[in-house]
PDB file of N, CA and C in Angstrom:
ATOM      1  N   UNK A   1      -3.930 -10.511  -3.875  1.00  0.00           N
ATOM      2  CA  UNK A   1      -3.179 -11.202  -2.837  1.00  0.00           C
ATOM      3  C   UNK A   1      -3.250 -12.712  -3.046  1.00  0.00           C
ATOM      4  N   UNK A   2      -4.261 -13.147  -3.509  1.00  0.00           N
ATOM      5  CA  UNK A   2      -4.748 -14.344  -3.828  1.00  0.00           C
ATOM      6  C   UNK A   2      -3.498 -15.397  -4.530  1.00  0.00           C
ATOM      7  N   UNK A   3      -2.919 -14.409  -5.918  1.00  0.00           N
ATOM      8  CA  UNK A   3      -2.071 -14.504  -6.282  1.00  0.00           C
ATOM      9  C   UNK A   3      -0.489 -15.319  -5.956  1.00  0.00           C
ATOM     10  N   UNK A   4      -0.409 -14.173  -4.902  1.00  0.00           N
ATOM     11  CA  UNK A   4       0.832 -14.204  -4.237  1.00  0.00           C
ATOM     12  C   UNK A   4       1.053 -15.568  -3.631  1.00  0.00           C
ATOM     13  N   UNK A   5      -0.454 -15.908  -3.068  1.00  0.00           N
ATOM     14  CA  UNK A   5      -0.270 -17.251  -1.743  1.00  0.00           C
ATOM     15  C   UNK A   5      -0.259 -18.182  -2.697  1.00  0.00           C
ATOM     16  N   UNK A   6      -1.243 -18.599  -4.088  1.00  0.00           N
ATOM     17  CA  UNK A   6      -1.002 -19.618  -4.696  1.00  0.00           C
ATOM     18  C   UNK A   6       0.588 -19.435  -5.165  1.00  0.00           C
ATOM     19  N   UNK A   7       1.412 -18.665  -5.640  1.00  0.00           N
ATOM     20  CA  UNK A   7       3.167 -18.520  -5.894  1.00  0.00           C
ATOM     21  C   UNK A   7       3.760 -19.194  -4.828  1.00  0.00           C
ATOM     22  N   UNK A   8       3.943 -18.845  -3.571  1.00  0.00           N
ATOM     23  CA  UNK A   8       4.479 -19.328  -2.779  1.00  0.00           C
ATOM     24  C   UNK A   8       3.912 -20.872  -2.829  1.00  0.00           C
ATOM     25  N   UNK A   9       2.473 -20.949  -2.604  1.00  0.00           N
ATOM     26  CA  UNK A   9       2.792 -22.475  -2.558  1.00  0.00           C
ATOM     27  C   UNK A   9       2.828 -23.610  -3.436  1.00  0.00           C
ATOM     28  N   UNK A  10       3.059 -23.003  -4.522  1.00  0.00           N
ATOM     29  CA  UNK A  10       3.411 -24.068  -5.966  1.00  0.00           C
ATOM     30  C   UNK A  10       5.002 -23.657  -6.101  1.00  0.00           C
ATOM     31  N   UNK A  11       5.944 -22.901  -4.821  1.00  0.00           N
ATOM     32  CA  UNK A  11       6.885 -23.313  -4.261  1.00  0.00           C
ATOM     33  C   UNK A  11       7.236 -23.897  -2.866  1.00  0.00           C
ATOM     34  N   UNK A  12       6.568 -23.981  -2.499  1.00  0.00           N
ATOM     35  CA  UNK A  12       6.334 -25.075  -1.330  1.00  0.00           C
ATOM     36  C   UNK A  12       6.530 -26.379  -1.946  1.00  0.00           C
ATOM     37  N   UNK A  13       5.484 -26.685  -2.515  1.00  0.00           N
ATOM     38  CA  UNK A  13       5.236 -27.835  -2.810  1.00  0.00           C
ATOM     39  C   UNK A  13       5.846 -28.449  -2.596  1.00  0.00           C
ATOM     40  N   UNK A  14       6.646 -28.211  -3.812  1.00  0.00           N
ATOM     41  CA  UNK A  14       8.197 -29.207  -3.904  1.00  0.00           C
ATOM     42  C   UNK A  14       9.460 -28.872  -3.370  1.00  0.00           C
ATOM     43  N   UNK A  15       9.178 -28.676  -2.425  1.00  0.00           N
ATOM     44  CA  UNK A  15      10.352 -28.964  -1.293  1.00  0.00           C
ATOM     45  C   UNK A  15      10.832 -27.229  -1.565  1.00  0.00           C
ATOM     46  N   UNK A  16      11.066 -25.941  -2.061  1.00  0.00           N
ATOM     47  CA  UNK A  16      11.215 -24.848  -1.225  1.00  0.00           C
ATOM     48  C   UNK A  16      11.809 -24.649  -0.145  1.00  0.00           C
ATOM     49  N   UNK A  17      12.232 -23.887   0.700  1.00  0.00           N
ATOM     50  CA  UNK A  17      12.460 -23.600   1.937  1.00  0.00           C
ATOM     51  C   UNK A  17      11.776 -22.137   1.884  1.00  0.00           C
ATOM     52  N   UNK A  18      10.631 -22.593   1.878  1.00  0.00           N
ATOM     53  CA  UNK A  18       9.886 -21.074   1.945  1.00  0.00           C
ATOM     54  C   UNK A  18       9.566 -20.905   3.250  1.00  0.00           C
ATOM     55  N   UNK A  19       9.722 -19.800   3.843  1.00  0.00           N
ATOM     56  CA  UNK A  19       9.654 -19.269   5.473  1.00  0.00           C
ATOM     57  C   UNK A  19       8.302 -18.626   5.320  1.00  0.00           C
ATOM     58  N   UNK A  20       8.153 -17.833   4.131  1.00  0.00           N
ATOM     59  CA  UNK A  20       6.905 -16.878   4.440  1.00  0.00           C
ATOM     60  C   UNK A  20       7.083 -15.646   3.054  1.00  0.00           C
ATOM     61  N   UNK A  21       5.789 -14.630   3.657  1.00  0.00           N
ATOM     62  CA  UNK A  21       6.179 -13.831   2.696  1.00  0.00           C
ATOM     63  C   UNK A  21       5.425 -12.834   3.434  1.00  0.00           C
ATOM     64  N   UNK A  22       5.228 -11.374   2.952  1.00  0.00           N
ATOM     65  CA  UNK A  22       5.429  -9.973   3.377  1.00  0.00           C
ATOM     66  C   UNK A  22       3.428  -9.765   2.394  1.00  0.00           C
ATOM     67  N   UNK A  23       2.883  -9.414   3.369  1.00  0.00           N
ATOM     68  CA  UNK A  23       1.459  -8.525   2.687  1.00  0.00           C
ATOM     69  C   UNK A  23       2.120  -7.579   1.904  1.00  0.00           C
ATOM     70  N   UNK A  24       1.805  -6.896   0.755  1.00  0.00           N
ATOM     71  CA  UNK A  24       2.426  -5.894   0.420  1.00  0.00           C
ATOM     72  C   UNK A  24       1.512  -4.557   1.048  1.00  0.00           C
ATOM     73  N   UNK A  25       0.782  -4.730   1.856  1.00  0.00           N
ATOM     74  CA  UNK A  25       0.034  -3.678   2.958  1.00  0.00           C
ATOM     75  C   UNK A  25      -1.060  -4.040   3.828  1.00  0.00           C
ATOM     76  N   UNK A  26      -0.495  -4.280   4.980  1.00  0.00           N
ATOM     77  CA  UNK A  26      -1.215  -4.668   6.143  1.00  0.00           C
ATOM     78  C   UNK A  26      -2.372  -3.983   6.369  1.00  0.00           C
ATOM     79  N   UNK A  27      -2.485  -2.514   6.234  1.00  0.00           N
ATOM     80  CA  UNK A  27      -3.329  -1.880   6.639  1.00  0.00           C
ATOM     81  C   UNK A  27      -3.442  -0.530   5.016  1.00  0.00           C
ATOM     82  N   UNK A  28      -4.818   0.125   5.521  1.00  0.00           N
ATOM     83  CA  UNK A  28      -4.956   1.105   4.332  1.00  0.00           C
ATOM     84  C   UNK A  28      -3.651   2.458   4.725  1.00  0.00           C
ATOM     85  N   UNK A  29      -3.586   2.448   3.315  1.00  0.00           N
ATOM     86  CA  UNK A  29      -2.574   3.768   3.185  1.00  0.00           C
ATOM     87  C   UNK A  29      -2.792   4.535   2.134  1.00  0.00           C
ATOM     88  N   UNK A  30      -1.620   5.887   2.410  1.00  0.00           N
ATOM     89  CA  UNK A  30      -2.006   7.057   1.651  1.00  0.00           C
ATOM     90  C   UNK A  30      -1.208   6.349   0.163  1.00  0.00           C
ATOM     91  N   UNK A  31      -1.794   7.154  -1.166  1.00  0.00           N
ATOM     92  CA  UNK A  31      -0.974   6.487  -2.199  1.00  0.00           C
ATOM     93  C   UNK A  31      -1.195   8.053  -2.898  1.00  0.00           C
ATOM     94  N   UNK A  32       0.523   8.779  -2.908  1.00  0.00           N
ATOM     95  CA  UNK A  32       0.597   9.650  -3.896  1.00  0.00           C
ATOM     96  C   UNK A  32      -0.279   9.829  -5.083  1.00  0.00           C
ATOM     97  N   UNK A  33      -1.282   9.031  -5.940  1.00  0.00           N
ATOM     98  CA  UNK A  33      -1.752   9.551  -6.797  1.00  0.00           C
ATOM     99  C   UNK A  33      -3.252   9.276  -7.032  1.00  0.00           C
ATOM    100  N   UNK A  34      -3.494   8.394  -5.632  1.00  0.00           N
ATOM    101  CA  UNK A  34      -4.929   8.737  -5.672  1.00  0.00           C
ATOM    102  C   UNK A  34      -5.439   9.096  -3.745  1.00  0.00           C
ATOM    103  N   UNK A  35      -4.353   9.482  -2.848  1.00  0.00           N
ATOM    104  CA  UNK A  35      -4.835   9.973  -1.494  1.00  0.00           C
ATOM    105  C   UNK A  35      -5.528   9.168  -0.610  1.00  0.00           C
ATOM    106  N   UNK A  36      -6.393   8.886  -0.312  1.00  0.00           N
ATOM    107  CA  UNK A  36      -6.931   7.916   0.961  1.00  0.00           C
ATOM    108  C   UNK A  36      -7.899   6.934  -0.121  1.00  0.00           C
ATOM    109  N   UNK A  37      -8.172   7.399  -1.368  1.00  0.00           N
ATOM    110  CA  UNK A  37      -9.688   6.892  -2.023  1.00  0.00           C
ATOM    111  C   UNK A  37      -9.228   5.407  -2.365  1.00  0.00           C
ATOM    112  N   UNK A  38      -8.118   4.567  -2.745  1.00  0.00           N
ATOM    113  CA  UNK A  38      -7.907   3.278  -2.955  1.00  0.00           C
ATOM    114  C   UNK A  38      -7.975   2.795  -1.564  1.00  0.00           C
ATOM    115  N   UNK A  39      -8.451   1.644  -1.331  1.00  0.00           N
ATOM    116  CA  UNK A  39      -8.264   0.802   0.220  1.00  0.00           C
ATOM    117  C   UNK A  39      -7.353  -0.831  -0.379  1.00  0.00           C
ATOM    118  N   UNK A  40      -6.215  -0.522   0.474  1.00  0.00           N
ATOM    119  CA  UNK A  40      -5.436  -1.740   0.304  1.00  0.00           C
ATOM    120  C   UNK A  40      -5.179  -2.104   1.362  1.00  0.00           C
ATOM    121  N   UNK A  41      -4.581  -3.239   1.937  1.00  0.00           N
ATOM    122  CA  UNK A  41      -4.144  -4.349   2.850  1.00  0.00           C
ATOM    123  C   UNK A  41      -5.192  -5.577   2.795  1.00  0.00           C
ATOM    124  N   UNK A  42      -5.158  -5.821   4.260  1.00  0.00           N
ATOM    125  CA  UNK A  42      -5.846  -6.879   4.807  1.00  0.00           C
ATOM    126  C   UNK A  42      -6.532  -6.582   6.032  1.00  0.00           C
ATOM    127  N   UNK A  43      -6.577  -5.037   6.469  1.00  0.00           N
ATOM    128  CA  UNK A  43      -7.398  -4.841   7.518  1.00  0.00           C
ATOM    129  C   UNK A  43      -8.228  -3.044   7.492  1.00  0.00           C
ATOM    130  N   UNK A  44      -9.288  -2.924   6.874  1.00  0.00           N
ATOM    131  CA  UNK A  44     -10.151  -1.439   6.921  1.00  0.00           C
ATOM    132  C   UNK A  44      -9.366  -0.841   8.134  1.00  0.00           C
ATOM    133  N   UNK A  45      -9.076   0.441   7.477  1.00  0.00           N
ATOM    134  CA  UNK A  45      -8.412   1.264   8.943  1.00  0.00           C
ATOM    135  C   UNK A  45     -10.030   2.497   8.981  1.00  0.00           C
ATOM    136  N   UNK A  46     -10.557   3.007   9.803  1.00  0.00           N
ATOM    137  CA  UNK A  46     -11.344   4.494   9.914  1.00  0.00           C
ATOM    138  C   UNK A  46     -10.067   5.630  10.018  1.00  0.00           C
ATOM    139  N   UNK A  47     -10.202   6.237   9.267  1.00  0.00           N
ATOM    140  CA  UNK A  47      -9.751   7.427   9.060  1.00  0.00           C
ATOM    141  C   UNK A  47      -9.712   8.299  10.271  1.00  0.00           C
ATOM    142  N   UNK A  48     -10.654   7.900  10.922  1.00  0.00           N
ATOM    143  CA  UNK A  48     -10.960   9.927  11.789  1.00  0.00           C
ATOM    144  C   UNK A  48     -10.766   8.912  13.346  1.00  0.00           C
ATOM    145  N   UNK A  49     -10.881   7.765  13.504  1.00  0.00           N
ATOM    146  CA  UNK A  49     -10.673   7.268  14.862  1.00  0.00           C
ATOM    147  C   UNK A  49      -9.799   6.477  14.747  1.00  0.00           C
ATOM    148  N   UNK A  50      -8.954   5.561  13.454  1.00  0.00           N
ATOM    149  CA  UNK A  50      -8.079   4.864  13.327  1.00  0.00           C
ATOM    150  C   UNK A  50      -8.590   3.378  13.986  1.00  0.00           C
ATOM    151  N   UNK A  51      -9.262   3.130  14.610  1.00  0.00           N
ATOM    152  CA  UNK A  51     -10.232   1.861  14.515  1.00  0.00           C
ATOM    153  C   UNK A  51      -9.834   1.171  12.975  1.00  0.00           C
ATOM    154  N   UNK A  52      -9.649  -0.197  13.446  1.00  0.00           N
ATOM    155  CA  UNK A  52      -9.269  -1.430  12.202  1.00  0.00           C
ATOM    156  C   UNK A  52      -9.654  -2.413  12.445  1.00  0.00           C
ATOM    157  N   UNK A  53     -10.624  -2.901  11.478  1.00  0.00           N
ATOM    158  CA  UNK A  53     -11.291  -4.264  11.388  1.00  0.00           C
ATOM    159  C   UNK A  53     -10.648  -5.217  10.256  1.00  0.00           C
ATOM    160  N   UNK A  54     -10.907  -6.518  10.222  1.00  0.00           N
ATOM    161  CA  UNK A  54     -10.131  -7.401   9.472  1.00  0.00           C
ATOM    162  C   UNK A  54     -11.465  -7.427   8.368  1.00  0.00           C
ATOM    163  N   UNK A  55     -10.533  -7.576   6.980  1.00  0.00           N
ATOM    164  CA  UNK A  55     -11.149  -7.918   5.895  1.00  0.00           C
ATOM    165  C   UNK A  55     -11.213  -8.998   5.226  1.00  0.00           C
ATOM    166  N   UNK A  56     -11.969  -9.498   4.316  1.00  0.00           N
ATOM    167  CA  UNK A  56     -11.914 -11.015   4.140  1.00  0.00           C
ATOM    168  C   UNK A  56     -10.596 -11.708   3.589  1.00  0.00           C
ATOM    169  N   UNK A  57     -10.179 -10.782   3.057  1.00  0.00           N
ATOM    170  CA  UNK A  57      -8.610 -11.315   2.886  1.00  0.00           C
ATOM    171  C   UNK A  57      -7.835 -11.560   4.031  1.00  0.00           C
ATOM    172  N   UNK A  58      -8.072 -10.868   5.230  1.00  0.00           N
ATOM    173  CA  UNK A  58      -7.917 -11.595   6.637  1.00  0.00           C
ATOM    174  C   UNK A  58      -7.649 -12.699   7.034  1.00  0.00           C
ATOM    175  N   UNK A  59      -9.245 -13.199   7.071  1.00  0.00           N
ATOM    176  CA  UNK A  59      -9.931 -14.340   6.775  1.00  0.00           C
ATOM    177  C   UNK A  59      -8.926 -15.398   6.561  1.00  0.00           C
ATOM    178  N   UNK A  60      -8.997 -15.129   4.884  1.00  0.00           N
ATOM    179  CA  UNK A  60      -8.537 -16.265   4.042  1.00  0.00           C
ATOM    180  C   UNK A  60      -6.684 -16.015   4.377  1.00  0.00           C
ATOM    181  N   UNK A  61      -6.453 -15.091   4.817  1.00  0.00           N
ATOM    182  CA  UNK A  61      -4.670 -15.470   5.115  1.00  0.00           C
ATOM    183  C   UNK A  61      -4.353 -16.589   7.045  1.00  0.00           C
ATOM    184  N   UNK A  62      -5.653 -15.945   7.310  1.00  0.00           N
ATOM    185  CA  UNK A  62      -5.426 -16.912   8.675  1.00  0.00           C
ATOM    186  C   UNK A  62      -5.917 -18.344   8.476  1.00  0.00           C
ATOM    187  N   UNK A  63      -6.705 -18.545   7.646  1.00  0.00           N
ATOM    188  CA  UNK A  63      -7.031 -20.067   7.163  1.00  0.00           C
ATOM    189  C   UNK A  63      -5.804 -20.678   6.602  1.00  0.00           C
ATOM    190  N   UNK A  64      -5.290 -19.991   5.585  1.00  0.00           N
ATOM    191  CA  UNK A  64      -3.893 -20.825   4.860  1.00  0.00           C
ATOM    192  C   UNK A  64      -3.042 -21.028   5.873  1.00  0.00           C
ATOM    193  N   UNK A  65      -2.946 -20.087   6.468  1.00  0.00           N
ATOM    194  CA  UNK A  65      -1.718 -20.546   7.955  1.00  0.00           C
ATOM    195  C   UNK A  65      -1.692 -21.413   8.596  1.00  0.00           C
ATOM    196  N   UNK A  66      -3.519 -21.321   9.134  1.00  0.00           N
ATOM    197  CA  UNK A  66      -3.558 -22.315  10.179  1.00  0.00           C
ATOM    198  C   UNK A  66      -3.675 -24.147   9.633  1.00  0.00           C
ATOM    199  N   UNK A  67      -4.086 -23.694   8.150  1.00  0.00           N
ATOM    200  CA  UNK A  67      -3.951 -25.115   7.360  1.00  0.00           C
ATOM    201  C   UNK A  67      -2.851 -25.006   6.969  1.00  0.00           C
ATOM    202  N   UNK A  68      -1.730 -24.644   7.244  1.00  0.00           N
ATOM    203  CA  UNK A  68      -0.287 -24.899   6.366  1.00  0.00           C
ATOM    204  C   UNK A  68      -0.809 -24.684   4.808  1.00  0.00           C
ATOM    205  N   UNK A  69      -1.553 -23.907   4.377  1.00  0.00           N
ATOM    206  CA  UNK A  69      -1.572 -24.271   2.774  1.00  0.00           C
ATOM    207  C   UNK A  69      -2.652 -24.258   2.654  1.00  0.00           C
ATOM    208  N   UNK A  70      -2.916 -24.464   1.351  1.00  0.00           N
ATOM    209  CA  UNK A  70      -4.540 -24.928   0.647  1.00  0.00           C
ATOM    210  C   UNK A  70      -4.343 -25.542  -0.644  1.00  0.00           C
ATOM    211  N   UNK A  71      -4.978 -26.104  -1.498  1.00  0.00           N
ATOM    212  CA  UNK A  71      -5.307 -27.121  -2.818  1.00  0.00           C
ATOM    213  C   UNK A  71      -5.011 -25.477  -3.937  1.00  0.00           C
ATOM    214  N   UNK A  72      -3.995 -26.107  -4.546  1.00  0.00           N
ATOM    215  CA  UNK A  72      -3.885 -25.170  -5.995  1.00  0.00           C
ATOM    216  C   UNK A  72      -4.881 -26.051  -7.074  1.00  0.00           C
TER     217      UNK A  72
END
């Protein structure tokens, strides 16, 4: 994910009209070829109570926001 935010903002930079961009998974999901065992998004889901806590990628997406950005 890390990725993604430095892209966008080495189009920012220079003037862009970048609005935003899309997690490519908010929360954990099923994945046809490996079932519940990969964990992706930005927030641990529990399986059996559906309870969701934020993960450090969380974290670090509410920091860039609330700083407009960060140092590439």
């Amino acid at each position: 994910m890390l990725s993604i935010i430095i892209q966008c903002q080495l189009l920012f930079d220079p003037g862009m009209p970048l609005k935003g961009y899309y997690a490519c998974s908010l929360l954990n999901n099923f994945e046809w070829a490996e079932g519940y065992a990969k964990r992706f998004g930005i927030a641990y889901t529990n399986d059996e109570t559906l309870e969701r806590w934020p993960k450090d990628s969380y974290y670090f997406n509410q920091k860039v926001i609330s700083e407009s950005g960060f140092d590439v």
